[in-house]
N, C-alpha and C. Protein backbone atom coordinates (compact mmCIF):
# COMPACT_ATOMS: atom_id res chain seq x y z
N UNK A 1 -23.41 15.29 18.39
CA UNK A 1 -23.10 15.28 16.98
C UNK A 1 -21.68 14.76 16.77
N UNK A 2 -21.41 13.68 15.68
CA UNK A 2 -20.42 13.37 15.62
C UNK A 2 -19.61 14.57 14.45
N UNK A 3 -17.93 14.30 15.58
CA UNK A 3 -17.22 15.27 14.52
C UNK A 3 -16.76 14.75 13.07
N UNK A 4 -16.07 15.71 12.42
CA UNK A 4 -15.85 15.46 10.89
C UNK A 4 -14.76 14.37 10.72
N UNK A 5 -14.01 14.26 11.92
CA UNK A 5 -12.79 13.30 11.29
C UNK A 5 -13.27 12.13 12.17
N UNK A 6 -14.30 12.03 13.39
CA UNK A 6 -14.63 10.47 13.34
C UNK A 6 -15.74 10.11 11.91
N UNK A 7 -16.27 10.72 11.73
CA UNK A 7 -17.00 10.49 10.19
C UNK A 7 -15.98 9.69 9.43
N UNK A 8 -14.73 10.51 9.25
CA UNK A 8 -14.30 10.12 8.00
C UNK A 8 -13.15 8.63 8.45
N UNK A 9 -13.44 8.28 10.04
CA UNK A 9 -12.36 7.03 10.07
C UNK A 9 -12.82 5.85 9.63
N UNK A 10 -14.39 5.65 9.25
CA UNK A 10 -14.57 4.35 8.37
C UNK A 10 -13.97 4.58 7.38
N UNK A 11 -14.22 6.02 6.27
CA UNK A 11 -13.89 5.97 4.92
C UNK A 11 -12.55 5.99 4.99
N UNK A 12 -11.35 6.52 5.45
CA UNK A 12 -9.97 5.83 5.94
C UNK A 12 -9.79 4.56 6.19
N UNK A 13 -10.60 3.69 7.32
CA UNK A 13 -10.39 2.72 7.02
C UNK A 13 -10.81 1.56 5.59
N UNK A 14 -11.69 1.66 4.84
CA UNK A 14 -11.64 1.61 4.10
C UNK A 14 -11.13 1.50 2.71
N UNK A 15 -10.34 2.66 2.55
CA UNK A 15 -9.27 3.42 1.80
C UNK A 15 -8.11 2.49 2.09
N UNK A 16 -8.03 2.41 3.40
CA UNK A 16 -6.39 1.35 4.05
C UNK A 16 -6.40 -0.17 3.23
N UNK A 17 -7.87 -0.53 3.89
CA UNK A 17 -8.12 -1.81 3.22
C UNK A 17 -7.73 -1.75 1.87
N UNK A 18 -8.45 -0.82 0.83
CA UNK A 18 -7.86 -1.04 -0.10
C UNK A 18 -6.82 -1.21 -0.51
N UNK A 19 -6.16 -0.27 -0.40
CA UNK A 19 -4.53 -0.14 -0.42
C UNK A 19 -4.07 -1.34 -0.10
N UNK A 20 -4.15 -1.99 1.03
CA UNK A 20 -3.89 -3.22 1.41
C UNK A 20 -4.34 -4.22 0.31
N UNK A 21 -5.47 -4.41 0.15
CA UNK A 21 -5.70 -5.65 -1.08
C UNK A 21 -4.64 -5.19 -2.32
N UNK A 22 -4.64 -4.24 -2.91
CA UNK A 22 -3.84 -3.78 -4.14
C UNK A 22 -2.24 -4.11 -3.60
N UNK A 23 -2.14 -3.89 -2.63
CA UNK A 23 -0.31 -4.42 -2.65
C UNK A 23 -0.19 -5.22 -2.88
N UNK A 24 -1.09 -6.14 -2.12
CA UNK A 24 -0.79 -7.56 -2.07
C UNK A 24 -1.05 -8.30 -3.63
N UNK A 25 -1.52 -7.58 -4.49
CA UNK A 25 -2.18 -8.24 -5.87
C UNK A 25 -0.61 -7.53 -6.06
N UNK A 26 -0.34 -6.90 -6.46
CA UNK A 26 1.10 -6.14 -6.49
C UNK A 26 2.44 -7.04 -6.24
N UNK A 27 2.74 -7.34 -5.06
CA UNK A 27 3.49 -8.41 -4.61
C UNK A 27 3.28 -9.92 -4.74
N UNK A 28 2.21 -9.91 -5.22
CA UNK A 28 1.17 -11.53 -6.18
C UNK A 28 1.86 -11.51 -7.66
N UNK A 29 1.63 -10.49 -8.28
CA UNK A 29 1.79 -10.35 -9.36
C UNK A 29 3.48 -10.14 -9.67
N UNK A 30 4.04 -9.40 -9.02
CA UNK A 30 5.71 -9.41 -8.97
C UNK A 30 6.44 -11.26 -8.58
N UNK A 31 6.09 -11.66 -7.61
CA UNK A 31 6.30 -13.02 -7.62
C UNK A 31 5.98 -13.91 -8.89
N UNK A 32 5.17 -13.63 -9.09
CA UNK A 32 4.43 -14.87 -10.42
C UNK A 32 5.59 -13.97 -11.92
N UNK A 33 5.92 -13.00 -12.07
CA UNK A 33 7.25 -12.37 -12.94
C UNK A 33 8.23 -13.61 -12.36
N UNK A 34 8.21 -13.36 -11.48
CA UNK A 34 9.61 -13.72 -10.76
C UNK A 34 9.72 -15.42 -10.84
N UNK A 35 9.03 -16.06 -10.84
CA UNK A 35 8.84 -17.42 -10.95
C UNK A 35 8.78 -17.61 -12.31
N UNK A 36 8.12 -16.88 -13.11
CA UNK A 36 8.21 -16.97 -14.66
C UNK A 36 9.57 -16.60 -15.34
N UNK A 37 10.30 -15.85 -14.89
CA UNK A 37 11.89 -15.98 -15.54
C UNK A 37 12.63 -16.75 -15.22
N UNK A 38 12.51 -16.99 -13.75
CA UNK A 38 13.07 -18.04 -13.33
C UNK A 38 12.35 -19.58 -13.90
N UNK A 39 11.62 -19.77 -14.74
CA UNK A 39 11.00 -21.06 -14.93
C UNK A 39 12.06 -20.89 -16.70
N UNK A 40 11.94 -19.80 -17.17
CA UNK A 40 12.58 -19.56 -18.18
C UNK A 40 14.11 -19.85 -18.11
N UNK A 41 14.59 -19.52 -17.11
CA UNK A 41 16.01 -19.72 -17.09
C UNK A 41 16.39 -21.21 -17.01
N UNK A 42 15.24 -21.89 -16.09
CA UNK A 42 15.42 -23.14 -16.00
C UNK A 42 15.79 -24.21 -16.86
N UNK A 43 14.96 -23.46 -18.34
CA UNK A 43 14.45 -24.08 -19.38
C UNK A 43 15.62 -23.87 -20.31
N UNK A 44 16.27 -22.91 -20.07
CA UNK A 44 17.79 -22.16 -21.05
C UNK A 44 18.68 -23.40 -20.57
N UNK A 45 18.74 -23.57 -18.77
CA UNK A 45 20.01 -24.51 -18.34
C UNK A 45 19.93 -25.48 -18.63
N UNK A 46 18.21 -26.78 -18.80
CA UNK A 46 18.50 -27.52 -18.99
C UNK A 46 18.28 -27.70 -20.14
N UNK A 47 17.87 -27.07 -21.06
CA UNK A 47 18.18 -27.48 -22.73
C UNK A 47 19.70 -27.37 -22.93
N UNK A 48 20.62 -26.54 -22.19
CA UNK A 48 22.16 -26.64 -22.16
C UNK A 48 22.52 -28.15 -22.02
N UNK A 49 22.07 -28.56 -20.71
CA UNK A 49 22.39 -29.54 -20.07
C UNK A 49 22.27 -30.75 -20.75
N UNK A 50 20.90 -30.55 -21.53
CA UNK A 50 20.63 -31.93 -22.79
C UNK A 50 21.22 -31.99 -23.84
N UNK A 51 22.01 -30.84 -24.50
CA UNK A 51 22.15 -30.95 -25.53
C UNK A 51 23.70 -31.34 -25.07
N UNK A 52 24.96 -30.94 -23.96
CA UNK A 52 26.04 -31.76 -23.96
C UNK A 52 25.53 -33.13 -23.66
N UNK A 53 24.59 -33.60 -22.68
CA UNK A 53 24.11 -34.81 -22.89
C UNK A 53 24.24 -34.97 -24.59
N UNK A 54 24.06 -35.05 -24.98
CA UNK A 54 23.43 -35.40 -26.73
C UNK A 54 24.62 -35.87 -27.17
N UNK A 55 25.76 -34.55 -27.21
CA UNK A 55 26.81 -35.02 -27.66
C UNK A 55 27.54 -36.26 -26.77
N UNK A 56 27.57 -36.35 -25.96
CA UNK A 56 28.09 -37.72 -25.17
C UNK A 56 27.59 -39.23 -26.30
N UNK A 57 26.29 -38.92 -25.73
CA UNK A 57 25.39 -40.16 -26.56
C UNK A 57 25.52 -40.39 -27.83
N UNK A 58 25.93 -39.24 -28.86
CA UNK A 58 26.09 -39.31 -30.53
C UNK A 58 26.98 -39.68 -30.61
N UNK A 59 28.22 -39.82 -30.04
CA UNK A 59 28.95 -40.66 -29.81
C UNK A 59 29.03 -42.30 -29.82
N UNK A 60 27.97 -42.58 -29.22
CA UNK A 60 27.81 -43.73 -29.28
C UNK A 60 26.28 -44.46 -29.96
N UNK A 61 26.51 -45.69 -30.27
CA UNK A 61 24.78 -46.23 -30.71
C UNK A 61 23.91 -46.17 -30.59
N UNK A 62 22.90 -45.61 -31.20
CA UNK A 62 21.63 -45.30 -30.41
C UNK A 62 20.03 -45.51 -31.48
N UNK A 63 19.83 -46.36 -30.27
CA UNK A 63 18.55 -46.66 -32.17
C UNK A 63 17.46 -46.11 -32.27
N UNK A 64 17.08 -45.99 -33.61
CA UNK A 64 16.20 -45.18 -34.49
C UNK A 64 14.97 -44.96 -33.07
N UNK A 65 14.08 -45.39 -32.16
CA UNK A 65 13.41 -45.01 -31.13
C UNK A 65 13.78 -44.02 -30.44
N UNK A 66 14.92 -44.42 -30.10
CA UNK A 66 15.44 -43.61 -29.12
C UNK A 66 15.77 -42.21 -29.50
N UNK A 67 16.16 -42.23 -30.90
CA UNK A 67 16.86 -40.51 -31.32
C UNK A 67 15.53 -39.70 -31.75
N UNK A 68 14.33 -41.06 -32.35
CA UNK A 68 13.31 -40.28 -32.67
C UNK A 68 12.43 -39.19 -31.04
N UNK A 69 12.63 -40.01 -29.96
CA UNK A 69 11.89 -39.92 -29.14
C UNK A 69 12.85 -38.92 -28.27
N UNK A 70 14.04 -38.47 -28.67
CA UNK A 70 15.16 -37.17 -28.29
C UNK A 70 14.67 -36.05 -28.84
N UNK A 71 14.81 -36.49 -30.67
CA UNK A 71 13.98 -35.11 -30.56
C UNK A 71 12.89 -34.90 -31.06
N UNK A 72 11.48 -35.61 -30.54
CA UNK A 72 10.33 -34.84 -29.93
C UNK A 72 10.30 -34.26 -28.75
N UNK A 73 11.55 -34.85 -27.93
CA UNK A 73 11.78 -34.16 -26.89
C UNK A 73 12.18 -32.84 -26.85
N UNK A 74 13.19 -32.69 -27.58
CA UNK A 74 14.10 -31.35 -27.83
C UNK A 74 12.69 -30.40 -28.92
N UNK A 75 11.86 -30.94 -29.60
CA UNK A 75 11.00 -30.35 -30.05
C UNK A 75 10.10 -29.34 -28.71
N UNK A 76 9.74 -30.49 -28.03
CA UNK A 76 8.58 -29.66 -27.42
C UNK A 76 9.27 -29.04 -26.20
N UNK A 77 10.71 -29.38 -25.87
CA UNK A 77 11.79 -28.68 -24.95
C UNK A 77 12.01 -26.74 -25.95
N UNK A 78 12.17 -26.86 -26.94
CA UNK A 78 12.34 -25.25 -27.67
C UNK A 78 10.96 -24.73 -27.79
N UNK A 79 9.52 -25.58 -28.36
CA UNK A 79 8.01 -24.88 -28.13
C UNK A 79 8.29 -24.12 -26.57
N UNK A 80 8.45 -24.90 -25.45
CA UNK A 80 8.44 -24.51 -24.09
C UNK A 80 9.21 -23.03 -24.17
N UNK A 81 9.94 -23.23 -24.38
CA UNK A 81 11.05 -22.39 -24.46
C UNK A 81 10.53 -20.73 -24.86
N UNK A 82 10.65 -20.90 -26.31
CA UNK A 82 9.56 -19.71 -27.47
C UNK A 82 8.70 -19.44 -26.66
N UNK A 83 7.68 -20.50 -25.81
CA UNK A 83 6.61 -19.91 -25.08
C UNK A 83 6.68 -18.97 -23.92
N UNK A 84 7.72 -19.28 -23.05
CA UNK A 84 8.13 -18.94 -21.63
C UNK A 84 8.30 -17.43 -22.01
N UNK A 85 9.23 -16.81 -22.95
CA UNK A 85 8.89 -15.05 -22.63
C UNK A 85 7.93 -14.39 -22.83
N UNK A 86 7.42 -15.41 -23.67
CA UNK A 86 5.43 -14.57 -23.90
C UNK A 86 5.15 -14.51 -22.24
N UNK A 87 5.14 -15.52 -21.47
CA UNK A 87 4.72 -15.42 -20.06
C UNK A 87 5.10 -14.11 -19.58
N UNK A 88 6.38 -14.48 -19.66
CA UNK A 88 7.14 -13.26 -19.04
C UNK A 88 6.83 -12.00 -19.41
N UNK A 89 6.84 -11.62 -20.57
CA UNK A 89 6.25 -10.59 -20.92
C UNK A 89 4.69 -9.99 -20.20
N UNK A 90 3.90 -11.36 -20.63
CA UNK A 90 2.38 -11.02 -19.36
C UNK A 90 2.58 -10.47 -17.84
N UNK A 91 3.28 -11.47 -17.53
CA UNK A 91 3.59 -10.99 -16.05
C UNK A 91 4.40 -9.77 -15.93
N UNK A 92 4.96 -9.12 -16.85
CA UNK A 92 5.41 -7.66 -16.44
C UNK A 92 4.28 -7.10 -16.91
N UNK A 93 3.52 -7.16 -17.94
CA UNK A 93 2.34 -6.08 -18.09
C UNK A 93 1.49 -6.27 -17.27
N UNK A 94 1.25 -7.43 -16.30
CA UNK A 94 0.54 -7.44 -15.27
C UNK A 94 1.20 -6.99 -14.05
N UNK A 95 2.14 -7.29 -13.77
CA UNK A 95 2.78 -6.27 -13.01
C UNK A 95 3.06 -4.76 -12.89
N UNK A 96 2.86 -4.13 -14.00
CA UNK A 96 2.89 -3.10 -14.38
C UNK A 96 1.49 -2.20 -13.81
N UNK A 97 0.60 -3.01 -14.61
CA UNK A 97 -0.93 -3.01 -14.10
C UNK A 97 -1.18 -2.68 -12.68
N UNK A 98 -0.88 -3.89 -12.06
CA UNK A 98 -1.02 -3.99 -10.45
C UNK A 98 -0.20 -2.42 -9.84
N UNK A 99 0.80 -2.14 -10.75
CA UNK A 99 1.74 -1.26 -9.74
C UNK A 99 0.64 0.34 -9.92
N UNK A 100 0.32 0.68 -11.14
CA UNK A 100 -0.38 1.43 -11.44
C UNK A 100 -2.12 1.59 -10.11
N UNK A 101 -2.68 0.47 -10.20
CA UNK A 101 -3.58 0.20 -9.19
C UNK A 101 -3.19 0.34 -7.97
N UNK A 102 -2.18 -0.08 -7.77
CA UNK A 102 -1.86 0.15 -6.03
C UNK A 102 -1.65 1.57 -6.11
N UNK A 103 -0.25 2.56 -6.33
CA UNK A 103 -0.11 3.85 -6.54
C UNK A 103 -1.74 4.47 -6.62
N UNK A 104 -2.67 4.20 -7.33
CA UNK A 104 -3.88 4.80 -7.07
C UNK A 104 -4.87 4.89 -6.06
N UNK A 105 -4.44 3.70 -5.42
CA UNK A 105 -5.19 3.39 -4.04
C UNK A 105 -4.71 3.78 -2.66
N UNK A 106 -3.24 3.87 -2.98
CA UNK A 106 -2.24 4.47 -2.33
C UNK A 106 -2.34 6.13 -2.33
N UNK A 107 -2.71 6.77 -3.28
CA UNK A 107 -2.92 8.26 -3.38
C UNK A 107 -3.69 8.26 -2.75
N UNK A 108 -5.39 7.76 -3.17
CA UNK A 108 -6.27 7.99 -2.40
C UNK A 108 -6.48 7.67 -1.14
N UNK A 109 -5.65 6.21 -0.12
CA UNK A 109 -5.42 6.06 1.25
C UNK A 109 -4.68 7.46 1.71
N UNK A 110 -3.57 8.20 0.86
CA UNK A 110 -2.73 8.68 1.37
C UNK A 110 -3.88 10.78 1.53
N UNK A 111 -4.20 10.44 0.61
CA UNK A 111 -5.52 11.87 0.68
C UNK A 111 -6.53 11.59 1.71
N UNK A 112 -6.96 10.88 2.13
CA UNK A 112 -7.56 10.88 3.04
C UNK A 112 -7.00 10.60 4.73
N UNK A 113 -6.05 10.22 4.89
CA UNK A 113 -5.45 10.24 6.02
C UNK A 113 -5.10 11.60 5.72
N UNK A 114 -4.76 12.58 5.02
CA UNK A 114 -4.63 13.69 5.34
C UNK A 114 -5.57 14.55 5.63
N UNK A 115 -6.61 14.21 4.93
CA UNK A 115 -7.78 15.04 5.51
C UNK A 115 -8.38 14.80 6.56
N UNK A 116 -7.96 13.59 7.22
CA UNK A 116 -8.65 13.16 8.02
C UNK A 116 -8.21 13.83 9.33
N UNK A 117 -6.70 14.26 9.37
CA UNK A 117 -5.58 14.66 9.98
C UNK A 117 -6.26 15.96 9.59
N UNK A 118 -5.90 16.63 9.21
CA UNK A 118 -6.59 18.42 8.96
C UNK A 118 -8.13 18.52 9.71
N UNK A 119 -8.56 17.81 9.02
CA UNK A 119 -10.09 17.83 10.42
C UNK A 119 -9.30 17.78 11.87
N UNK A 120 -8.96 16.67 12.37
CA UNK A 120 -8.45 16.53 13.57
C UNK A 120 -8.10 17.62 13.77
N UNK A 121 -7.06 18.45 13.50
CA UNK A 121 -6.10 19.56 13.50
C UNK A 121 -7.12 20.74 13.80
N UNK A 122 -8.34 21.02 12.97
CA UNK A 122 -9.28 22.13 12.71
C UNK A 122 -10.11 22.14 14.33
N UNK A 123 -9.92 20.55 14.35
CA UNK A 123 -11.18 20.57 15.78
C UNK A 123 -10.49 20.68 17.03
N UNK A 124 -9.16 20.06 16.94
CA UNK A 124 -8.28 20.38 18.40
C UNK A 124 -8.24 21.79 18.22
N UNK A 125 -7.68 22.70 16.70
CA UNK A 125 -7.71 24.18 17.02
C UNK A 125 -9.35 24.80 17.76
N UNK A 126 -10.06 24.55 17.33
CA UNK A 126 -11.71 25.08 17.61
C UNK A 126 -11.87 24.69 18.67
N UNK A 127 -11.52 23.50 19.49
CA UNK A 127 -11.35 23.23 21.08
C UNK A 127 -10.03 24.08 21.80
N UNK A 128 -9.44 24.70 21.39
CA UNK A 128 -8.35 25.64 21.93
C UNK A 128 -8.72 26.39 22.02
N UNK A 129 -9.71 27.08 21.30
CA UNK A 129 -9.80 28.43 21.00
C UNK A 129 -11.24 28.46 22.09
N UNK A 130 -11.62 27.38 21.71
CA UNK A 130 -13.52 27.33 23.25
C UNK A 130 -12.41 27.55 24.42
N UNK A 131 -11.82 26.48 24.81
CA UNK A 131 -11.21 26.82 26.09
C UNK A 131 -9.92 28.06 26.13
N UNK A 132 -9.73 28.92 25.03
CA UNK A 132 -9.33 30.35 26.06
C UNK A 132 -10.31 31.20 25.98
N UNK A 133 -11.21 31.03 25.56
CA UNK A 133 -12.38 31.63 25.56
C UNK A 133 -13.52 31.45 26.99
N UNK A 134 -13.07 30.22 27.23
CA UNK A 134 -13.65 30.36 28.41
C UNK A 134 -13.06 30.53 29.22
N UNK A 135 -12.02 30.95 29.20
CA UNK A 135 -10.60 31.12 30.56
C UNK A 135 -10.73 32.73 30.30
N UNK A 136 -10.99 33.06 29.46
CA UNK A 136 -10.82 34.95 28.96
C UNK A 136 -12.26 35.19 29.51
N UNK A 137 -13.48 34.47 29.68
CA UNK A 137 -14.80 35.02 29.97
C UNK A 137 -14.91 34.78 31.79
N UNK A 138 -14.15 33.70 32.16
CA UNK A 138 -13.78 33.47 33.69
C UNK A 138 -13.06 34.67 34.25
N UNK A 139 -12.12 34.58 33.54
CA UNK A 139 -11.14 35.64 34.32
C UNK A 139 -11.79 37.22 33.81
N UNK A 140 -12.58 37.31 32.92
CA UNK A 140 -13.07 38.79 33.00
C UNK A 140 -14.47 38.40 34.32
N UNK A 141 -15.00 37.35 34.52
CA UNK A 141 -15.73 37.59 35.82
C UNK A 141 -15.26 37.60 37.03
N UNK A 142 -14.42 36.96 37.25
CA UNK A 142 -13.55 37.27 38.31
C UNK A 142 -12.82 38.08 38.43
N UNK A 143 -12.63 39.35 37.30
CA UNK A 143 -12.27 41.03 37.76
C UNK A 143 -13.82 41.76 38.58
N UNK A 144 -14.75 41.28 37.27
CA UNK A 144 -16.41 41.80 37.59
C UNK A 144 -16.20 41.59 39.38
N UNK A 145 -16.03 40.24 39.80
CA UNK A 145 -16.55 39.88 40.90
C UNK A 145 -15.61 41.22 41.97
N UNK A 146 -14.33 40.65 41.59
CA UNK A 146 -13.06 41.51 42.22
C UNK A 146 -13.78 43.15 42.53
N UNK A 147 -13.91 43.56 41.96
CA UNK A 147 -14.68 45.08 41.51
C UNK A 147 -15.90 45.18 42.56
N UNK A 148 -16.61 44.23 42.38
CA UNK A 148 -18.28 44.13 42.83
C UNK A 148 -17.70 43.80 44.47
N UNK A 149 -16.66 43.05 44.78
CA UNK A 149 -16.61 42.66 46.34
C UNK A 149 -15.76 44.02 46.87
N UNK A 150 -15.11 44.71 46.21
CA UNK A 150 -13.73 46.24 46.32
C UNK A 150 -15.33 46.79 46.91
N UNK A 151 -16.24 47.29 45.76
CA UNK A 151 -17.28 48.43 45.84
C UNK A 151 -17.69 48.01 47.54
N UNK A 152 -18.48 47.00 47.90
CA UNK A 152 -19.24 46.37 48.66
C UNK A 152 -18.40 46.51 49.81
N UNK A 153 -17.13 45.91 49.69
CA UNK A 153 -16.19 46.36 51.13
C UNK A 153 -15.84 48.00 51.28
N UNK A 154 -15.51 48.87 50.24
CA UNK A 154 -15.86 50.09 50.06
C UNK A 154 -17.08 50.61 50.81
N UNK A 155 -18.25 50.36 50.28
CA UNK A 155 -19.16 50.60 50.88
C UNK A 155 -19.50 50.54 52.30
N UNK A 156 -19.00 49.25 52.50
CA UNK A 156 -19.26 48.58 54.30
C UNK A 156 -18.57 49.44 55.07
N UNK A 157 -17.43 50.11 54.60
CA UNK A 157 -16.25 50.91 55.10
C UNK A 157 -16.81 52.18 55.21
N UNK A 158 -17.13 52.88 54.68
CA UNK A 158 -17.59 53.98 53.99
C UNK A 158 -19.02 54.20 55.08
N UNK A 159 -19.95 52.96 55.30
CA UNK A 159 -20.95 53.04 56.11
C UNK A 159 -20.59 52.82 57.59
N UNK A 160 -19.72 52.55 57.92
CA UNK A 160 -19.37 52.36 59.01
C UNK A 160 -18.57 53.54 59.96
């Protein structure tokens, strides 16, 4: 018969796996934050960067194409822009998400390695306790015997 805590080392392993997939969506999801502010910041430096560009150039001549085609640029350079903390924002509520999921998968990896450990614990005790039990039923036969060979040499003595 198999014991209770090899039973339960698939559902541990199991449990691990999970835990394991959920971090990693966890540390998926924290990166993709992390690339999204940083894509945001990008977008702060170089709209900086264009607009002293700008002033250089207003400075000098620049024809009606060219300023039109600056700012549709600078148009869809600030849309980008407005858009990028909505991202950001997603990716922390998805991050948030993920962290919540892992912590849950993580409880439950972490409850079952404990029980799994308490079985272990229950059955090494219940194998301690067979073997002084059989060391306490030995050594009370080997008084029996002690006794039974005393009488018998007693006896031999006694008949002699």
């Amino acid at each position: 018969m198999m014991k209770r805590s090899q039973r339960m080392r698939p559902v541990l392993a199991v449990a691990q796996r999970a835990e394991d997939v959920m971090l990693k969506a966890y540390a998926r999801s924290q990166q993709l934050l992390s690339d999204a502010e940083h894509k945001l910041n990008q977008l702060l430096d170089y709209q900086m960067e264009y607009f002293r560009g700008l002033q250089v150039v207003s400075s000098q001549l620049v024809d009606l194409a060219q300023l039109q085609a600056r700012r549709h640029f600078m148009t869809k350079l600030r849309a980008a822009i407005q858009a990028q903390p909505l991202e950001v924002s997603r990716c922390q509520q998805a991050v948030s998400s993920a962290r919540v999921a892992w912590l849950k998968t993580r409880g439950h990896s972490q409850s079952m390695t404990k029980l799994t450990a308490r079985y272990e614990s229950e059955e090494d005790a219940a194998l301690a306790l067979q073997a002084q039990r059989q060391s306490d039923e030995l050594s009370g036969q080997r008084f029996v015997w002690r006794q039974q060979a005393e009488r018998d040499d007693w006896a031999q003595g006694a008949a002699s």
